[in-house]
Protein backbone atom coordinates (compact mmCIF):
# COMPACT_ATOMS: atom_id res chain seq x y z
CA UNK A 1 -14.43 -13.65 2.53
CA UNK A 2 -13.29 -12.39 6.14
CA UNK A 3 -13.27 -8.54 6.33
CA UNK A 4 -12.59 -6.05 9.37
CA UNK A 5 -15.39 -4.60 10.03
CA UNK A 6 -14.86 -1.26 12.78
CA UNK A 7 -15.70 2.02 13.32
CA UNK A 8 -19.73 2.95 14.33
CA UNK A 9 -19.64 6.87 14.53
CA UNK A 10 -18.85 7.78 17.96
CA UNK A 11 -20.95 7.21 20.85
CA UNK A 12 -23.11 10.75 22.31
CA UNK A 13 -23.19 11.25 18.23
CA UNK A 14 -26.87 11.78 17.18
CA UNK A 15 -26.14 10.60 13.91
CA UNK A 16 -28.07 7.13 12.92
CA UNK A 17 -25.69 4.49 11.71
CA UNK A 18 -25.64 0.79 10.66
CA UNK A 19 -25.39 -1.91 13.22
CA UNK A 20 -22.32 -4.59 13.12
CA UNK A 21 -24.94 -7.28 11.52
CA UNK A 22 -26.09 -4.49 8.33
CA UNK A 23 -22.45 -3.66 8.27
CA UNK A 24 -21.22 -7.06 7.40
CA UNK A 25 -24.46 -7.34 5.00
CA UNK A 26 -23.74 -4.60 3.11
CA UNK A 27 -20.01 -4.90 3.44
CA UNK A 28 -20.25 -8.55 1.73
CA UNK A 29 -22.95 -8.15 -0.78
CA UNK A 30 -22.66 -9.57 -4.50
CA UNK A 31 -21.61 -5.70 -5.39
CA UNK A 32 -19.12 -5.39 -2.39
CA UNK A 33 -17.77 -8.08 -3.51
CA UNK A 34 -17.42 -7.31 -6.90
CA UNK A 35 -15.28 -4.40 -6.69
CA UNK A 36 -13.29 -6.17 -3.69
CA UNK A 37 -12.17 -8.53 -6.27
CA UNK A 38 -11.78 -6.16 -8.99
CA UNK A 39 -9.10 -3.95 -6.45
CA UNK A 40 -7.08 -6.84 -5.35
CA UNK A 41 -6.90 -8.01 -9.33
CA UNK A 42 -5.40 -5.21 -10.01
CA UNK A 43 -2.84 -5.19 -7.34
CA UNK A 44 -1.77 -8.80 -7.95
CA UNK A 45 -1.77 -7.36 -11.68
CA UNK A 46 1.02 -4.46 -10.69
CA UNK A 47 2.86 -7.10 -8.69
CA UNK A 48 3.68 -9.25 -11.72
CA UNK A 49 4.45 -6.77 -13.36
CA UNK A 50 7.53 -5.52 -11.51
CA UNK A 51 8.56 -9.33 -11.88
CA UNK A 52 7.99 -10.01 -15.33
CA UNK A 53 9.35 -6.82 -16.57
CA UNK A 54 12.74 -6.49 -14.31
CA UNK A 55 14.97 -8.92 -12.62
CA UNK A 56 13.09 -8.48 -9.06
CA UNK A 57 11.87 -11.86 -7.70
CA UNK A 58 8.65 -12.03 -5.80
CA UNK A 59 8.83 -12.82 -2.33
CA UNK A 60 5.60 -12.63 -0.42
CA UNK A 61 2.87 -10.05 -0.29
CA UNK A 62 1.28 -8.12 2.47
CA UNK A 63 -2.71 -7.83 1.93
CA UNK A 64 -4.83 -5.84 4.40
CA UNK A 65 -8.32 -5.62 3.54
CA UNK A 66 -11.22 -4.02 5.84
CA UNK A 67 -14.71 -2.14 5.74
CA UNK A 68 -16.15 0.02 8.39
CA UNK A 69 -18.77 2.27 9.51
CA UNK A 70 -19.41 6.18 9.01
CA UNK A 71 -16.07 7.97 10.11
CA UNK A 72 -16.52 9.76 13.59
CA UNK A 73 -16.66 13.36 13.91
CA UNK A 74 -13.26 15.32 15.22
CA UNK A 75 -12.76 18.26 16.48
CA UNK A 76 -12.70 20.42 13.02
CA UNK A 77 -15.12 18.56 10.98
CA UNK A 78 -18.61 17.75 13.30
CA UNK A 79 -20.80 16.89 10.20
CA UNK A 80 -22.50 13.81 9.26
CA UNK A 81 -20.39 11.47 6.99
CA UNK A 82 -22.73 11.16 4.00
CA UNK A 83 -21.27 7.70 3.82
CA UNK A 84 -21.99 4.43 5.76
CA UNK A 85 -20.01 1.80 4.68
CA UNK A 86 -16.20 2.50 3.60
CA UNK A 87 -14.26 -0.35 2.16
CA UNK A 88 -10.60 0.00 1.79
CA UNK A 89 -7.21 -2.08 0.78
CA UNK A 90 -3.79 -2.03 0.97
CA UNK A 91 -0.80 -4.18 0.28
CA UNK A 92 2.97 -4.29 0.47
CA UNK A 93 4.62 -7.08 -2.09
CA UNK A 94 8.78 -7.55 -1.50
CA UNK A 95 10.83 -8.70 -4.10
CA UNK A 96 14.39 -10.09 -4.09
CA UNK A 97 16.90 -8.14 -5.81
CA UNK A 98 19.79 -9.98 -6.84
CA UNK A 99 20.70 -7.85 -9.09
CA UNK A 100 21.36 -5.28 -6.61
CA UNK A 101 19.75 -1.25 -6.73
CA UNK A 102 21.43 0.29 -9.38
CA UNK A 103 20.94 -1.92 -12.38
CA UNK A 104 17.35 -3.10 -10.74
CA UNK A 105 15.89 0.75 -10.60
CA UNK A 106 17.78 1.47 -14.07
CA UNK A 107 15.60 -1.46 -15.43
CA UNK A 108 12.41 -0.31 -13.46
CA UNK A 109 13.22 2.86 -15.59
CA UNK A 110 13.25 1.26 -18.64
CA UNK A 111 10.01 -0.81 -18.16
CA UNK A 112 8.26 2.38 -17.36
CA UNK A 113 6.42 1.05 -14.47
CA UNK A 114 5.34 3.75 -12.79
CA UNK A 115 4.84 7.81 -13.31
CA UNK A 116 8.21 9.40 -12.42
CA UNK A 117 10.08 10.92 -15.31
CA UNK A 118 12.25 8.20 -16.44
CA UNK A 119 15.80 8.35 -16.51
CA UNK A 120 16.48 11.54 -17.50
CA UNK A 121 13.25 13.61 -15.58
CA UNK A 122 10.82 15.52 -17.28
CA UNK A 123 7.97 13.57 -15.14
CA UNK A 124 6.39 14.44 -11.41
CA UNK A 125 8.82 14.76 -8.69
CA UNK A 126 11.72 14.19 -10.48
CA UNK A 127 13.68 16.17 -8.39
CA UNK A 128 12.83 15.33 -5.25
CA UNK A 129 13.36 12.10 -3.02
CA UNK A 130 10.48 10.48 -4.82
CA UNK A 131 11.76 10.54 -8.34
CA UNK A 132 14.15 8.10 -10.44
CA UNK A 133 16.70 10.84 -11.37
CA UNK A 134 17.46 11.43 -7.51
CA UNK A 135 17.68 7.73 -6.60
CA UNK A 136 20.29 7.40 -9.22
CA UNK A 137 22.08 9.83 -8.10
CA UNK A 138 21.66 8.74 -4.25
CA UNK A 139 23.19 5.43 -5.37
CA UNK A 140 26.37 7.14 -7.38
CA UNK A 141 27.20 9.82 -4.24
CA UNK A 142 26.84 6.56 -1.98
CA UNK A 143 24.02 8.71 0.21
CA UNK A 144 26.15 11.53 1.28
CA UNK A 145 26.42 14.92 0.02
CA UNK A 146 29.51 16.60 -1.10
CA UNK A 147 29.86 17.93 2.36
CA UNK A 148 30.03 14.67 3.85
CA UNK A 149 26.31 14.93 5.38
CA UNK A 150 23.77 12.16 4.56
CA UNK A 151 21.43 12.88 1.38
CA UNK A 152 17.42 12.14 2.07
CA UNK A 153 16.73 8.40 1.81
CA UNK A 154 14.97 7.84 -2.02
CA UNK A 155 11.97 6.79 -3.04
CA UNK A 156 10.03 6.26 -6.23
CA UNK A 157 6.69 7.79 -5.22
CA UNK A 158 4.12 7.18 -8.45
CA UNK A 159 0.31 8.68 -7.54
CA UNK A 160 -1.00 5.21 -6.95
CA UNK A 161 1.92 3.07 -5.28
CA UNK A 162 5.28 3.68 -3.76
CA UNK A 163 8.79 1.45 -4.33
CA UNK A 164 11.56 1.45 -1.52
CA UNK A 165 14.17 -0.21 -1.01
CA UNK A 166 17.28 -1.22 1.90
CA UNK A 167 19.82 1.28 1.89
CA UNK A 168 23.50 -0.09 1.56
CA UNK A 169 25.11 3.19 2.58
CA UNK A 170 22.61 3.44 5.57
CA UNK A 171 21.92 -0.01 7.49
CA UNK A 172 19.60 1.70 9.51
CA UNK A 173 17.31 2.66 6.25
CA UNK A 174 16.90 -1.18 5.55
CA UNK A 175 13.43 -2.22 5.20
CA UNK A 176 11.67 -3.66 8.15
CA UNK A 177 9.09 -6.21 8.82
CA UNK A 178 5.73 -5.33 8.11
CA UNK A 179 3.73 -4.76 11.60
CA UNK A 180 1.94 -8.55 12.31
CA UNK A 181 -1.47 -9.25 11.58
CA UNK A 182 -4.07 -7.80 14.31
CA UNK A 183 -5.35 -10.89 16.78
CA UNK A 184 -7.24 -13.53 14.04
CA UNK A 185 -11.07 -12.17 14.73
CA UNK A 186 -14.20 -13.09 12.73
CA UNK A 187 -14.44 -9.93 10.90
CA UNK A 188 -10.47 -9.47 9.89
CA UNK A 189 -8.45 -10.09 7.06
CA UNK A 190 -4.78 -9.91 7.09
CA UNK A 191 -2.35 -12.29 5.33
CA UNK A 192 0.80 -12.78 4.54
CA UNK A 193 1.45 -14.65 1.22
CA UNK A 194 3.41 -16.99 1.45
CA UNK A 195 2.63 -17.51 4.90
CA UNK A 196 5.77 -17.04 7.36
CA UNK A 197 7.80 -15.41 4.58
CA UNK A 198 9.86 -12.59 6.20
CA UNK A 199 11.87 -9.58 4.81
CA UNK A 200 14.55 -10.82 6.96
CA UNK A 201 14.68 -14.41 5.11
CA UNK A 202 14.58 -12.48 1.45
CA UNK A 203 17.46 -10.32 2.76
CA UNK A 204 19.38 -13.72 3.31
CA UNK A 205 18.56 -15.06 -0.15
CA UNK A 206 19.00 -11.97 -2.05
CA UNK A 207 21.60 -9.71 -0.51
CA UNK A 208 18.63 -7.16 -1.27
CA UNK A 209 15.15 -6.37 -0.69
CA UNK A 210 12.65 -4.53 -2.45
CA UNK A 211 8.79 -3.66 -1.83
CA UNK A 212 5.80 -1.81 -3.37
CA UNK A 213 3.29 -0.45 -1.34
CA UNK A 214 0.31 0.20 -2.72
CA UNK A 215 -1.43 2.97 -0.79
CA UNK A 216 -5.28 2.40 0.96
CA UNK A 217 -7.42 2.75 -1.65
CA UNK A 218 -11.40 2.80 -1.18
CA UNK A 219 -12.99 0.26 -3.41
CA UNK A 220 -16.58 0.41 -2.07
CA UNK A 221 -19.03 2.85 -0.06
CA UNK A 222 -21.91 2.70 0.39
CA UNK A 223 -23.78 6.11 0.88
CA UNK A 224 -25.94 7.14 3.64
CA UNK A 225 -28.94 7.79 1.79
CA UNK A 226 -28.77 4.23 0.04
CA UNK A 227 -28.76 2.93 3.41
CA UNK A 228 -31.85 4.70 4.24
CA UNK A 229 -33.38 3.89 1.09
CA UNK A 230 -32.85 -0.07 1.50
CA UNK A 231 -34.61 0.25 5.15
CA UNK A 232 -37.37 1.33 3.80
């Protein structure tokens, strides 16, 4: 297990904080360790979901995975983060959609797999850019009002993960490659699964891409006065 481990609190800061070697201790303990498996189980869970239970093919997933130190002190908020040790993980998995975006977010819909109303509304944010109703409807106006000016680019925004997709009314709304992987380092973990896959290549298969992200989520902290405790 290769984590990124950053962030001491900022130097001038009178606040006592772990060194790089308790960092990686801590930030790779049986426990850590634990919950870092439990977190990316259930994102690989979600992503075969959206393939088993629509006509979206997987194409390659995005992990980024990293623990740090206490988080600095800015200018509105100068107390003492009462935690040492944050660990945190995101991903991005794209699917193919051959299909294409109507029938595939109709179906996505259907399977019910995330929290935005449905079809017909009645759920969070149904009326806004992050909710099924207004995608739909993005899709039937072809992304322009009946003014002729361009409607806001949908989304379906659930609380835990977001789905986007390209835009065929708006090339420039197309879904770009995710940012590369920092320089490889001993304390970083980045991949790209398959490795070399490309949202340009699925775009080539598929006429259409899709992609989750699943927001940063903190799956294990370790609290400042644990820390102290354990030095004892």
């Amino acid at each position: 297990m290769v984590l990124a481990l950053t962030g001491l609190l900022a130097s001038g800061c009178s606040a006592a904080a772990p060194d790089d070697d308790e960092l990686h201790r801590m930030a790779t303990s049986a426990a850590a360790d634990r919950q870092r498996t439990g977190a990316e189980h259930a994102i690989r869970k979600k992503v075969a979901a959206f393939a088993a239970r629509t006509s979206l093919e997987p194409a390659f997933l995005r992990l980024n995975d990293n623990c740090g130190g206490p988080r600095s002190p800015d200018l509105f908020d100068q107390t003492e983060d009462p935690v040492v040790v944050h660990c945190s993980m995101y991903a991005i998995a794209y699917y193919g959609a051959p299909r294409g975006i109507t029938p595939t977010l109709k179906e996505i819909g259907r399977a019910h797999l995330g929290d935005w109303g449905g079809l017909t509304g009645g759920g969070p944010d149904t009326g806004g850019v992050g909710g099924l109703r207004y995608a739909l409807e993005y899709q039937r106006a072809k992304g322009r009002q009946a003014d002729g000016l361009r409607l806001s680019t949908p989304q379906l925004n659930d609380p835990a993960f977001t789905v986007a997709w390209d835009d065929p009314w708006d090339p420039q709304g197309n879904l770009r490659e995710p940012l590369a992987c920092p320089p490889r380092g001993p304390d970083l973990r980045c991949l790209t699964e398959p490795a070399g896959a490309t949202v340009t290549g699925v775009r080539a298969r598929y006429g259409t891409v899709f992609s989750v992200g699943f927001g940063r989520r903190e799956y294990w902290t370790v609290s400042r006065k644990d820390w102290q405790d354990g030095r004892k």
